[in-house]
C-alpha atoms as a PDB file:
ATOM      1  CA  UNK A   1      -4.283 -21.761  -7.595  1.00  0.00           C
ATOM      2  CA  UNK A   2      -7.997 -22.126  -9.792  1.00  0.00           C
ATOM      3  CA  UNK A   3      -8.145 -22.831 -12.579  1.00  0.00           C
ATOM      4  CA  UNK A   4      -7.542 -25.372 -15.847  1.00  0.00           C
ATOM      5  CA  UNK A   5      -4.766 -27.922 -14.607  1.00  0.00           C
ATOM      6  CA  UNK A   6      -2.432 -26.724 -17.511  1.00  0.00           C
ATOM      7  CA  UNK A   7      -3.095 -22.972 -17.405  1.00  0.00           C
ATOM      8  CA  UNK A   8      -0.832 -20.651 -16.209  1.00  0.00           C
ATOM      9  CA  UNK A   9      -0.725 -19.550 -12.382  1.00  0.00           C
ATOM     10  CA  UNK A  10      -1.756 -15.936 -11.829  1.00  0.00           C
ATOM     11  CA  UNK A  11       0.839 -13.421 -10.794  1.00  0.00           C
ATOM     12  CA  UNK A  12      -0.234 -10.017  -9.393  1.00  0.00           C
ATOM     13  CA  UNK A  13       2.364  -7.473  -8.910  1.00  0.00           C
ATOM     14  CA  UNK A  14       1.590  -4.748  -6.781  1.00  0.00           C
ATOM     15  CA  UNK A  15       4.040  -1.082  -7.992  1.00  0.00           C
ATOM     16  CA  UNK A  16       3.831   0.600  -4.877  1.00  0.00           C
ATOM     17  CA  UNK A  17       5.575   2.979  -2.125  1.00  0.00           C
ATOM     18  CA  UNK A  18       4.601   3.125   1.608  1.00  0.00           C
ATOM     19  CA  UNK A  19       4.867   7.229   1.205  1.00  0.00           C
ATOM     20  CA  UNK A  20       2.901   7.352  -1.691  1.00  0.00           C
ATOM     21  CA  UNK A  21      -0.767   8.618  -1.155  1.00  0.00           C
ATOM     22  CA  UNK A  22      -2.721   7.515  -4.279  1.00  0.00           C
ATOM     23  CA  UNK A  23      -0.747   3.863  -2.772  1.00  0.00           C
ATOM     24  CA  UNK A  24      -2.809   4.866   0.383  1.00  0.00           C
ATOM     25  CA  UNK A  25      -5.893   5.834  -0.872  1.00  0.00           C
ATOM     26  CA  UNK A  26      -5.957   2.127  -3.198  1.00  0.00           C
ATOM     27  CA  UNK A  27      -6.002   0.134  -0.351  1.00  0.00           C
ATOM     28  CA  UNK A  28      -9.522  -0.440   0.393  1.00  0.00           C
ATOM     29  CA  UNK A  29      -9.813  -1.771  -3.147  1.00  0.00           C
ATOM     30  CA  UNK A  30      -6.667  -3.718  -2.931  1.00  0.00           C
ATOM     31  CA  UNK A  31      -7.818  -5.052   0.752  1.00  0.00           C
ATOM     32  CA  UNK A  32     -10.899  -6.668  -1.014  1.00  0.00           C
ATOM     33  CA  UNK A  33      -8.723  -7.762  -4.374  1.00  0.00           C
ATOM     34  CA  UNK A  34      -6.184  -9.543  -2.065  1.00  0.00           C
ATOM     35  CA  UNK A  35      -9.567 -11.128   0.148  1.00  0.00           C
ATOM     36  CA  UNK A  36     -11.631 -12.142  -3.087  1.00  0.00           C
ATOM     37  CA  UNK A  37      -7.973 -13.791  -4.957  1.00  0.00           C
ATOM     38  CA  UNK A  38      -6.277 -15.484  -1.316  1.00  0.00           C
ATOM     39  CA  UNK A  39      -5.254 -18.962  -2.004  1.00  0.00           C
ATOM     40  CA  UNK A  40      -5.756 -17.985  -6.075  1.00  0.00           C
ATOM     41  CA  UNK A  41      -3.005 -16.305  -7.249  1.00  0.00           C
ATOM     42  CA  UNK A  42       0.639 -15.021  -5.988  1.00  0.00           C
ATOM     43  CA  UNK A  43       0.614 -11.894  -5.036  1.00  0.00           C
ATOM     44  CA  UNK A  44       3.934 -10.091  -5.448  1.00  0.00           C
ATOM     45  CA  UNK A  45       4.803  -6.221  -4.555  1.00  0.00           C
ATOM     46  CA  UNK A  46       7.514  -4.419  -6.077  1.00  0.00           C
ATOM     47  CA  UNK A  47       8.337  -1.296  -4.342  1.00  0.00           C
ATOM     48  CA  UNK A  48       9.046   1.712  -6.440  1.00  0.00           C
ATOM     49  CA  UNK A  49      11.003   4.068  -4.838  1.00  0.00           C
ATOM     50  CA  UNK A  50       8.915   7.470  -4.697  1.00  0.00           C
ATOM     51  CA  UNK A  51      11.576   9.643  -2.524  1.00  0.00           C
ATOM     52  CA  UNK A  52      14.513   8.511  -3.608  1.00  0.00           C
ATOM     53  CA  UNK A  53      18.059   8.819  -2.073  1.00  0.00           C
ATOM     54  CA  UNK A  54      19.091  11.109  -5.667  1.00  0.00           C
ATOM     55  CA  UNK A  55      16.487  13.471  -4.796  1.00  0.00           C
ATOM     56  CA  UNK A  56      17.894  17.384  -4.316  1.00  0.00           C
ATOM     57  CA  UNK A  57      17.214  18.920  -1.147  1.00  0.00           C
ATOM     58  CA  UNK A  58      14.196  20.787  -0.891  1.00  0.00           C
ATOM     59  CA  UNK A  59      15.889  24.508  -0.388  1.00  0.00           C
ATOM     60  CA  UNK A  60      13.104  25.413   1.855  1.00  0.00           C
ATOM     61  CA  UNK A  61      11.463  22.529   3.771  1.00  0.00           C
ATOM     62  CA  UNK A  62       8.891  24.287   5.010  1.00  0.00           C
ATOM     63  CA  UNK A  63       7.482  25.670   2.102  1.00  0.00           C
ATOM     64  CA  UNK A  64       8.043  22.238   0.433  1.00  0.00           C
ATOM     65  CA  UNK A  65       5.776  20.550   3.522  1.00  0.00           C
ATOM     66  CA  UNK A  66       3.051  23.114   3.173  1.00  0.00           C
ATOM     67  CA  UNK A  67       2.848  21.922  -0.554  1.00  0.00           C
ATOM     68  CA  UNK A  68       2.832  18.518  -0.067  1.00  0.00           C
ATOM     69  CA  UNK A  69       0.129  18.644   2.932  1.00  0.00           C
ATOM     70  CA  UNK A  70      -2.046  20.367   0.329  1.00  0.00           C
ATOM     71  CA  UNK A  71      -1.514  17.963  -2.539  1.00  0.00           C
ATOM     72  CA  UNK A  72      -2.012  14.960   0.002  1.00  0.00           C
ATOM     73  CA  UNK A  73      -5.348  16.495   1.028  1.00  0.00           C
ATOM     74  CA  UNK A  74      -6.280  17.036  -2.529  1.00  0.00           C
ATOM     75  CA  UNK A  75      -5.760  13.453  -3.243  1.00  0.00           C
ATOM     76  CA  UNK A  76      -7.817  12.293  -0.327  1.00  0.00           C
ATOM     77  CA  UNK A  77     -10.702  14.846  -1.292  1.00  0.00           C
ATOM     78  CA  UNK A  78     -10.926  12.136  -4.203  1.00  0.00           C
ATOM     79  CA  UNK A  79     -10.362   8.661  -2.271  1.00  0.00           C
ATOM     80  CA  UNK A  80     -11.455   9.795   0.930  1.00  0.00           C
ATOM     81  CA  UNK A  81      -8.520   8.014   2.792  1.00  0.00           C
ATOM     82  CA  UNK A  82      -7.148   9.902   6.103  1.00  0.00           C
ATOM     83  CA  UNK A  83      -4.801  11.907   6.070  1.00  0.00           C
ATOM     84  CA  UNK A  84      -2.601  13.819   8.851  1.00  0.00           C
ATOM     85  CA  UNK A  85      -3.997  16.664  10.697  1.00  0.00           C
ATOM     86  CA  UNK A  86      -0.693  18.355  10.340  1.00  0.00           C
ATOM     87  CA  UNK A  87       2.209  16.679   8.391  1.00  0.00           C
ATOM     88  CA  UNK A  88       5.913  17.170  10.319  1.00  0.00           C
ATOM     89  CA  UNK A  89       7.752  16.906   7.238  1.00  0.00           C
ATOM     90  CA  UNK A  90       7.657  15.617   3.691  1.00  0.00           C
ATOM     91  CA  UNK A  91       9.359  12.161   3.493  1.00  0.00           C
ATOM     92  CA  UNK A  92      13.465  12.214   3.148  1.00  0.00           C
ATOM     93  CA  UNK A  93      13.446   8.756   1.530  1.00  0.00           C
ATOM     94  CA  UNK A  94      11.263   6.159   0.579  1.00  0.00           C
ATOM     95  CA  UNK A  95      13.993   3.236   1.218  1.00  0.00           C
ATOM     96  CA  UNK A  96      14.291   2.685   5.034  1.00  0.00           C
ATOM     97  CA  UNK A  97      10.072   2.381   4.856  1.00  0.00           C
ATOM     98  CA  UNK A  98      10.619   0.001   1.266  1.00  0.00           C
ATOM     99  CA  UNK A  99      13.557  -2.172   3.473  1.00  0.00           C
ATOM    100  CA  UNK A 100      11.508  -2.583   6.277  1.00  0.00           C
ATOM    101  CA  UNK A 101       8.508  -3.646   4.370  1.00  0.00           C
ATOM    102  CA  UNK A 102      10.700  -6.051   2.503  1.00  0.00           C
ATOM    103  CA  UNK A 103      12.233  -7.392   5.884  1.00  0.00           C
ATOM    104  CA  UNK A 104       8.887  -8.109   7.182  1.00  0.00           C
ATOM    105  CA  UNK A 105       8.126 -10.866   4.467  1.00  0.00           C
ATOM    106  CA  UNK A 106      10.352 -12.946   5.890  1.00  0.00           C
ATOM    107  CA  UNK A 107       8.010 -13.055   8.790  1.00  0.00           C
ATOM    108  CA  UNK A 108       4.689 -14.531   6.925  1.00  0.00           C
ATOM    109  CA  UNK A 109       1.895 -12.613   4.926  1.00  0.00           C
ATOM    110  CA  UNK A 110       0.084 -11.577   8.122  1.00  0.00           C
ATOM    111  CA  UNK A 111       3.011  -9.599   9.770  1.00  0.00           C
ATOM    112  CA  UNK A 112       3.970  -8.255   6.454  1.00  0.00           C
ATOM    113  CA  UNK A 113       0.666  -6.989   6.264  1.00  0.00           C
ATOM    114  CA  UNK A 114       0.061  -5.396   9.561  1.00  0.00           C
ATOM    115  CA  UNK A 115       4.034  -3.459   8.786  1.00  0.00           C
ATOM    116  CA  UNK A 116       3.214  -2.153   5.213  1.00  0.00           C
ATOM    117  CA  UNK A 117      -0.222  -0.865   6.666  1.00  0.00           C
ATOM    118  CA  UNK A 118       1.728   1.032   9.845  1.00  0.00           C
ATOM    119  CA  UNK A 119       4.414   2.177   7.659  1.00  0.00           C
ATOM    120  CA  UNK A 120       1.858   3.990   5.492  1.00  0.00           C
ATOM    121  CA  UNK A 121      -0.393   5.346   8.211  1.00  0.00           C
ATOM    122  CA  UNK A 122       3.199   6.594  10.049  1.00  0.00           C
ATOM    123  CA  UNK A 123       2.766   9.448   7.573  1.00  0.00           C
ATOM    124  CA  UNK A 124      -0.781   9.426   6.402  1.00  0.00           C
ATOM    125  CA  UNK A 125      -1.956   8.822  10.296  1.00  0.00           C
ATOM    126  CA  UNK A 126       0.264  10.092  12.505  1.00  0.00           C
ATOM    127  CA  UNK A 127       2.063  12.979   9.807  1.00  0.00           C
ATOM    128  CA  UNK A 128       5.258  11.542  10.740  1.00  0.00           C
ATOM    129  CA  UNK A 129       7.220   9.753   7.817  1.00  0.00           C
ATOM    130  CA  UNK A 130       9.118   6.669   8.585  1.00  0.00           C
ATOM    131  CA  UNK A 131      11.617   7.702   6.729  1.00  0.00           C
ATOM    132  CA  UNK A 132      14.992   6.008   8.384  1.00  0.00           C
ATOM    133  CA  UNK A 133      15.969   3.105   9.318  1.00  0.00           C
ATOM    134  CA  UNK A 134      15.102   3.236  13.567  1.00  0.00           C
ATOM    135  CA  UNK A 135      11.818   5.067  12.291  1.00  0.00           C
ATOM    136  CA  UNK A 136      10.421   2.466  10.276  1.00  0.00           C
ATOM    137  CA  UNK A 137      11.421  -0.656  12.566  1.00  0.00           C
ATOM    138  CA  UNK A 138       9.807   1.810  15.613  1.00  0.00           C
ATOM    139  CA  UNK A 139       6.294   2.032  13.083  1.00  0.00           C
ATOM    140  CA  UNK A 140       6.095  -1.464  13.345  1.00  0.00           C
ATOM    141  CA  UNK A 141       6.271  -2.163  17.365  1.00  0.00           C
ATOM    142  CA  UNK A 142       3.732  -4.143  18.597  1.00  0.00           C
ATOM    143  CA  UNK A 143       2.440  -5.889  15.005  1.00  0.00           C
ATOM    144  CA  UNK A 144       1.390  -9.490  16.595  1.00  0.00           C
ATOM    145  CA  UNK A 145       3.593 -11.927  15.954  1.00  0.00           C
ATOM    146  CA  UNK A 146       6.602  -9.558  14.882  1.00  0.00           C
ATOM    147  CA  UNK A 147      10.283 -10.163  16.258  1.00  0.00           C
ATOM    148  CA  UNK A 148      11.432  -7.068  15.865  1.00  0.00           C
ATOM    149  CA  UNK A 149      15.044  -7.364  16.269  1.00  0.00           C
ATOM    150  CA  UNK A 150      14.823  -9.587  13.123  1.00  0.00           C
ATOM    151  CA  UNK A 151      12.828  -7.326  11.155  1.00  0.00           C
ATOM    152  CA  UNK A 152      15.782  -4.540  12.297  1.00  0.00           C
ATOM    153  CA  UNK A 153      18.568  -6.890  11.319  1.00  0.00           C
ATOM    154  CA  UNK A 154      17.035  -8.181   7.934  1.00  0.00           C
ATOM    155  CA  UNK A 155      16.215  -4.586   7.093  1.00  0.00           C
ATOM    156  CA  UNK A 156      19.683  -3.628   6.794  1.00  0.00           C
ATOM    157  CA  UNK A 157      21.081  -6.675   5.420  1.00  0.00           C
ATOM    158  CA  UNK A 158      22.549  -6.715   2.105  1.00  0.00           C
ATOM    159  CA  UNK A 159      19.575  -9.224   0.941  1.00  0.00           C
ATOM    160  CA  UNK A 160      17.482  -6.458   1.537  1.00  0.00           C
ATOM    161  CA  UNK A 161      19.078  -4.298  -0.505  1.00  0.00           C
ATOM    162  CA  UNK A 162      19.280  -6.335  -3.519  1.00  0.00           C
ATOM    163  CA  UNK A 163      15.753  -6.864  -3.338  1.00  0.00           C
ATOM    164  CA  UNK A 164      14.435  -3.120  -3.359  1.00  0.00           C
ATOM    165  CA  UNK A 165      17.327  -2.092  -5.945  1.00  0.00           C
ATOM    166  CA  UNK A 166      15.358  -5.099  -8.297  1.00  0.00           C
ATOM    167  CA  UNK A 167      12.071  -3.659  -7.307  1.00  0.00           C
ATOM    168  CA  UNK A 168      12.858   0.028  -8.490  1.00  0.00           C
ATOM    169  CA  UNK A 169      14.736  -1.521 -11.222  1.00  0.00           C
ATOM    170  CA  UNK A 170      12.019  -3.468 -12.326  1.00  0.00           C
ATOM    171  CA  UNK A 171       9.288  -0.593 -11.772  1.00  0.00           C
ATOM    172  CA  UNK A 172      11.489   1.318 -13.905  1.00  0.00           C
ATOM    173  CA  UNK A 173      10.506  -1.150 -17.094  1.00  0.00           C
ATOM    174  CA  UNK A 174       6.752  -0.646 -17.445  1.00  0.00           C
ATOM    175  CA  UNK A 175       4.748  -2.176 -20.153  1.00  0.00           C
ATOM    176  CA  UNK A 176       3.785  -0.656 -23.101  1.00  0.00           C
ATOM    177  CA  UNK A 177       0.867   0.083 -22.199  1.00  0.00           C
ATOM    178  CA  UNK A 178       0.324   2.574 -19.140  1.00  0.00           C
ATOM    179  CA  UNK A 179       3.193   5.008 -21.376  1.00  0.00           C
ATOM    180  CA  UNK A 180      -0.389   6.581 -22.300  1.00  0.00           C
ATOM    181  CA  UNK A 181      -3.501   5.959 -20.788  1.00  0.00           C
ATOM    182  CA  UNK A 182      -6.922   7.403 -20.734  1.00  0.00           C
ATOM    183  CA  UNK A 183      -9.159   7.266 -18.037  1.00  0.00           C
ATOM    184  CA  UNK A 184     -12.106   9.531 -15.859  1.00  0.00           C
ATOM    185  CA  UNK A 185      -9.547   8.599 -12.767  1.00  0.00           C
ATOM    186  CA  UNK A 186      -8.477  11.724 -11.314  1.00  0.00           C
ATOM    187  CA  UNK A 187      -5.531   9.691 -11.223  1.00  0.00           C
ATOM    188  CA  UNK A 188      -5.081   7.659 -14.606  1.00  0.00           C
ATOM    189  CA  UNK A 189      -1.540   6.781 -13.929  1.00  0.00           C
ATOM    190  CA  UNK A 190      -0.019   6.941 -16.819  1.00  0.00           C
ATOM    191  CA  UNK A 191       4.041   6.147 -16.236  1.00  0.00           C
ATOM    192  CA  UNK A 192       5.778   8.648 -14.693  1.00  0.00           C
ATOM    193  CA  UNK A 193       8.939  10.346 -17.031  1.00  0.00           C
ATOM    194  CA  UNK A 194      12.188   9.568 -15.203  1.00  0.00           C
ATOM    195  CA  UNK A 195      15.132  12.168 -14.667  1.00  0.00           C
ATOM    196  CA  UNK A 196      17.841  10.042 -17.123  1.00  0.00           C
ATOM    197  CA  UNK A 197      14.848   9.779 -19.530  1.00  0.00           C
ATOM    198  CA  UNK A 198      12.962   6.472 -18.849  1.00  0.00           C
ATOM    199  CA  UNK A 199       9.592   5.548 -16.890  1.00  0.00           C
ATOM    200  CA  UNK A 200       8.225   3.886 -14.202  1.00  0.00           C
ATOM    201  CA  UNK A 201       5.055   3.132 -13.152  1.00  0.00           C
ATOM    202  CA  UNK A 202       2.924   5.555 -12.020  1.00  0.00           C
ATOM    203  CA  UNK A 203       1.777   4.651  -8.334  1.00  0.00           C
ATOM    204  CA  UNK A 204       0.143   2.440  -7.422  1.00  0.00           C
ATOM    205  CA  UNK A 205      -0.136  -0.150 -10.638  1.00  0.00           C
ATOM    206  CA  UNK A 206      -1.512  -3.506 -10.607  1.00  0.00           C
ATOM    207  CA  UNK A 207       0.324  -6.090 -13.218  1.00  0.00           C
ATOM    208  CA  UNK A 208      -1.779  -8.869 -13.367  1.00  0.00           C
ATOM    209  CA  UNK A 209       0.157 -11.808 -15.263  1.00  0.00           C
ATOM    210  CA  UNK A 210      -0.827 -15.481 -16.555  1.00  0.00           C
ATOM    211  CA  UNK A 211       2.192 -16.942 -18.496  1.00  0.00           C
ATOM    212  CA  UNK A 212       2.071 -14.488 -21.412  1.00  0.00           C
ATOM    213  CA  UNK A 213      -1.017 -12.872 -20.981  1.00  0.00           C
ATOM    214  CA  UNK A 214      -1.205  -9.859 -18.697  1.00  0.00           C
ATOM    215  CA  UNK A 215      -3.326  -7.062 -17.583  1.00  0.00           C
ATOM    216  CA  UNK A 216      -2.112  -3.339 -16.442  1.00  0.00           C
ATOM    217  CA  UNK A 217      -4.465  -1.571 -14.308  1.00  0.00           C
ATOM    218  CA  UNK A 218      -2.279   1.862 -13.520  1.00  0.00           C
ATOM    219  CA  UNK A 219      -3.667   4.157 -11.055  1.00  0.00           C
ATOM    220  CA  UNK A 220      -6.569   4.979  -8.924  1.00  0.00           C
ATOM    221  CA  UNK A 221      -8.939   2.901  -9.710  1.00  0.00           C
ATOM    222  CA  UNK A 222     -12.507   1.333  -8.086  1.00  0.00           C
ATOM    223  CA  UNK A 223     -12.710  -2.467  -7.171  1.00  0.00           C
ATOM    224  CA  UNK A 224     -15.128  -3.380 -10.199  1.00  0.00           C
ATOM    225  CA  UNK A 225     -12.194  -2.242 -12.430  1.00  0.00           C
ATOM    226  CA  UNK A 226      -9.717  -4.921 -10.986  1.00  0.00           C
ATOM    227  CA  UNK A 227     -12.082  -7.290 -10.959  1.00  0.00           C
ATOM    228  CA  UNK A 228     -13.016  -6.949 -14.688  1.00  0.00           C
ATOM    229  CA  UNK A 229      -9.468  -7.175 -15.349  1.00  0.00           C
ATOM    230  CA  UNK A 230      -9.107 -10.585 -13.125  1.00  0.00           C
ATOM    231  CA  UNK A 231     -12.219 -11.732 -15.373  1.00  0.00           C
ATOM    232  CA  UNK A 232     -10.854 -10.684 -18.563  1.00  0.00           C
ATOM    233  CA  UNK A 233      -7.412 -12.594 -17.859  1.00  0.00           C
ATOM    234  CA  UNK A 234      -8.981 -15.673 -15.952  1.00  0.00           C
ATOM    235  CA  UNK A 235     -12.859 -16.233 -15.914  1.00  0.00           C
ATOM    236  CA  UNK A 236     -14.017 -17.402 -13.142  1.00  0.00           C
ATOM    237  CA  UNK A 237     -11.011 -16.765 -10.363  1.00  0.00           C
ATOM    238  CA  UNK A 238     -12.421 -13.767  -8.074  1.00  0.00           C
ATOM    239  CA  UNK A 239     -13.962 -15.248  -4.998  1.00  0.00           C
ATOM    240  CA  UNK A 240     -17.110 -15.452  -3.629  1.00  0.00           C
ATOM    241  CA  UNK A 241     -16.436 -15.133  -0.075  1.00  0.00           C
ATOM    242  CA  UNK A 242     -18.587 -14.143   2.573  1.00  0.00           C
ATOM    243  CA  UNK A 243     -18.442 -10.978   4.088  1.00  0.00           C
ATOM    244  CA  UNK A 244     -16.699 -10.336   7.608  1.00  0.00           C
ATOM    245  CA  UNK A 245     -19.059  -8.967  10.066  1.00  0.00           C
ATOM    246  CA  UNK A 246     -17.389  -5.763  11.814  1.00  0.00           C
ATOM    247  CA  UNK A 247     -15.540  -7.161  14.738  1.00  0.00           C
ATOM    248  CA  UNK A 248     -14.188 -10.061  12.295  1.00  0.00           C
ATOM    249  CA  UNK A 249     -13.319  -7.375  10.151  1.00  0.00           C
ATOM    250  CA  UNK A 250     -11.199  -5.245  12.428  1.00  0.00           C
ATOM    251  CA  UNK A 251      -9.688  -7.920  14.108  1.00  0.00           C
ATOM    252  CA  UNK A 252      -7.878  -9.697  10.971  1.00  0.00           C
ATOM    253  CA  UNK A 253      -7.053  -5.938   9.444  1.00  0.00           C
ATOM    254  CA  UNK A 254      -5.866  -4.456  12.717  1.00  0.00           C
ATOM    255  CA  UNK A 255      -7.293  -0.613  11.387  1.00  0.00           C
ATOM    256  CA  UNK A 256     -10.074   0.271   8.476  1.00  0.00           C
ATOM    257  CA  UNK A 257     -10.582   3.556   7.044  1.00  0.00           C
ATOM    258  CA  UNK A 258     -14.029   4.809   6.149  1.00  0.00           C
ATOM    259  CA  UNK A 259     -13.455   4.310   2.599  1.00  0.00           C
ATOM    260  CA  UNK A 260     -12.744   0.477   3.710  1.00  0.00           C
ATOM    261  CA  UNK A 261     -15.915  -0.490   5.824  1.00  0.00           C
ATOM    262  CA  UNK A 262     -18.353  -0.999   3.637  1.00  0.00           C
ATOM    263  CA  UNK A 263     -15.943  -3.085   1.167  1.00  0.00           C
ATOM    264  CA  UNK A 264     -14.421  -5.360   3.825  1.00  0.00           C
ATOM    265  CA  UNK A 265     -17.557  -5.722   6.760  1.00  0.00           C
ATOM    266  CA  UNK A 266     -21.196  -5.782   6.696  1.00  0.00           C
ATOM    267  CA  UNK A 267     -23.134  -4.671   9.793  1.00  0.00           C
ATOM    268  CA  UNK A 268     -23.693  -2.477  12.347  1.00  0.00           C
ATOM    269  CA  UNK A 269     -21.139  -0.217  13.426  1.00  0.00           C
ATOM    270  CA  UNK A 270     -19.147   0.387  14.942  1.00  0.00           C
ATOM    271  CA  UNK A 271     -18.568  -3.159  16.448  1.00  0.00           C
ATOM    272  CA  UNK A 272     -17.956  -3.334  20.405  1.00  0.00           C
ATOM    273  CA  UNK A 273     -14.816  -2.431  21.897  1.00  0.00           C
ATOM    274  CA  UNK A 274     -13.786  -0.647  18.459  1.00  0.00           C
ATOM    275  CA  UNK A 275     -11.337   2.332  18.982  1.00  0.00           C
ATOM    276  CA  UNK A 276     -11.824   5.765  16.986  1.00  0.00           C
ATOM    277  CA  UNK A 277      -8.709   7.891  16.313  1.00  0.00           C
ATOM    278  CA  UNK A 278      -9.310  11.090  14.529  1.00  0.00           C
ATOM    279  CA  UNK A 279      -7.696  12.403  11.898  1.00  0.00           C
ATOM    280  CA  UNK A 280      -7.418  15.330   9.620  1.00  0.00           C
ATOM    281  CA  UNK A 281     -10.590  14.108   7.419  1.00  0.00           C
ATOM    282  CA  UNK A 282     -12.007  11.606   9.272  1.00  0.00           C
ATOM    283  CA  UNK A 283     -11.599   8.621  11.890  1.00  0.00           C
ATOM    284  CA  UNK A 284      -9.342   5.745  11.518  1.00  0.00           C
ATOM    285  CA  UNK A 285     -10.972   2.772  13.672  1.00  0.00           C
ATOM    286  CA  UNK A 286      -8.710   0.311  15.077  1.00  0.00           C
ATOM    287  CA  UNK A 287      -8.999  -2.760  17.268  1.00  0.00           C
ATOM    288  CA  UNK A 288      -8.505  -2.214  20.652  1.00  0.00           C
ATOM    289  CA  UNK A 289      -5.230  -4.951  20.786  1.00  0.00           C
ATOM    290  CA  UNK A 290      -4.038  -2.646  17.986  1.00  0.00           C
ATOM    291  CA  UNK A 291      -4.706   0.854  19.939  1.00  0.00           C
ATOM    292  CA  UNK A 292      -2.777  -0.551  22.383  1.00  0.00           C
ATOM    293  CA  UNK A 293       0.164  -1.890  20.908  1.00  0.00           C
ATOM    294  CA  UNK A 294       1.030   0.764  18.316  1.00  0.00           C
ATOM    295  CA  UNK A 295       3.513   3.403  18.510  1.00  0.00           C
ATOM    296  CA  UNK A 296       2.149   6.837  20.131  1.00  0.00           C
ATOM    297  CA  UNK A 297       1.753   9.831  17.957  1.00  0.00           C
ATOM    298  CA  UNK A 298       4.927  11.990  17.578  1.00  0.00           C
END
């Protein structure tokens, strides 16, 4: 951690949901947050339980899937992020894909990485949520370094569990103030109402923490507007790191969006060997050790 040798380390909790698109469409910010803070701060996420197991029925699934494709793709008219070329189904539950992301801590930063990300494209990719149990564990075949009969067996063990109830629970206490927020966002993300008359945080929120000093950054948002808010609670943290060249890029990140190029590589590209999968609004590149090991479409 940086910093004074009696200040307060730097938390940063991440509210987020592998199903949830404005989640998705944050990530190339949040890919060059987590790069610029590494080593800095503790980075924490606490996963918020968008579908949850309460949820009614939809009483006509299709109609309810049409809707949802169109809302997705009127999110990623704003952040540009992929999204499906056709959508199977909207996602049943957001707590096999939260256990499984969960699970795969216990496996170091880089595999729990490489799940979250497949996890999120298995809907906003491939239009297939990982919505159970086998699903998710399946989404995350072939991440390097991954035992996968662990990640199957920690997913449904009652540690597991625990941990995600405290995550919604705690996602369910937001701070004062994202209960009203104004912004130019598209997506301010203000908290969300609950059904027994609470909030939670609109998704995806950053909580950025320093003993009793904090910062809420709810929403979309663009990368300056995280870093001010690093700045504002610790001068002088952010990083200065040099930026990947292409192939670097794609071969610590597995898979880069458009929207995620320019923030996380500099260079020509596409670099060599580099492997384009289409998608409903534009490629998805991927390493060619990750084009090979992931799941095929459904």
């Amino acid at each position: 951690m940086t910093g004074a040798p009696d200040a307060p380390p730097v938390e940063v909790v991440e509210y987020t949901d592998p199903m949830c698109p404005w989640a998705w469409g944050s990530e190339p910010a949040f890919r060059r947050l987590r790069t610029a803070l590494a080593g800095r701060v503790r980075w924490r996420r606490a996963y918020a339980i968008l579908f949850d197991d309460e949820d009614d029925p939809a009483p006509d699934p299709a109609a309810e899937t049409a809707y949802y494709a169109g809302y997705v793709e009127r999110i990623t008219s704003h952040t540009r992020a992929p999204r499906a070329a056709r959508l199977s189904r909207v996602a049943a539950s957001s707590w096999p894909s939260s256990l499984v992301a969960v699970a795969a801590e216990a496996q170091g930063a880089d595999v729990a990485e490489r799940v979250l990300r497949r996890l999120r494209e298995s809907v906003f990719v491939r239009g297939e949520p990982a919505d159970t149990l086998e699903a998710a564990v399946a989404a995350a075949r072939g991440v390097p370094g991954l035992d996968q009969n662990r990640l199957r067996s920690d997913a449904d063990s009652p540690g597991a569990l625990e941990r995600v109830r405290a995550d919604r629970a705690e996602a369910r206490r937001p701070v004062p103030e994202v209960l009203s927020v104004r912004s130019g966002s598209p997506h301010p993300g203000a908290a969300k109402e609950t059904f027994d008359g609470g909030y939670r945080y609109a998704l995806p929120t950053l909580l950025l923490r320093a003993g009793p000093a904090y910062r809420a950054v709810p929403g979309w948002r663009p990368y300056e507007t995280y870093a001010a808010a690093v700045e504002e609670l610790r001068p002088g943290l952010l990083g200065a790191a040099a930026p990947l060249s292409p192939s670097e890029a794609l071969e610590r990140h597995g898979s880069l969006t458009e929207p995620e190029r320019p923030l996380l590589a500099e260079g020509v590209w596409p670099p060599p060997g580099a492997v384009r999968l289409g998608t409903g609004n534009g490629p998805l590149w991927l390493h060619p050790d990750e084009a090979s090991a992931r799941p095929a479409a459904g």
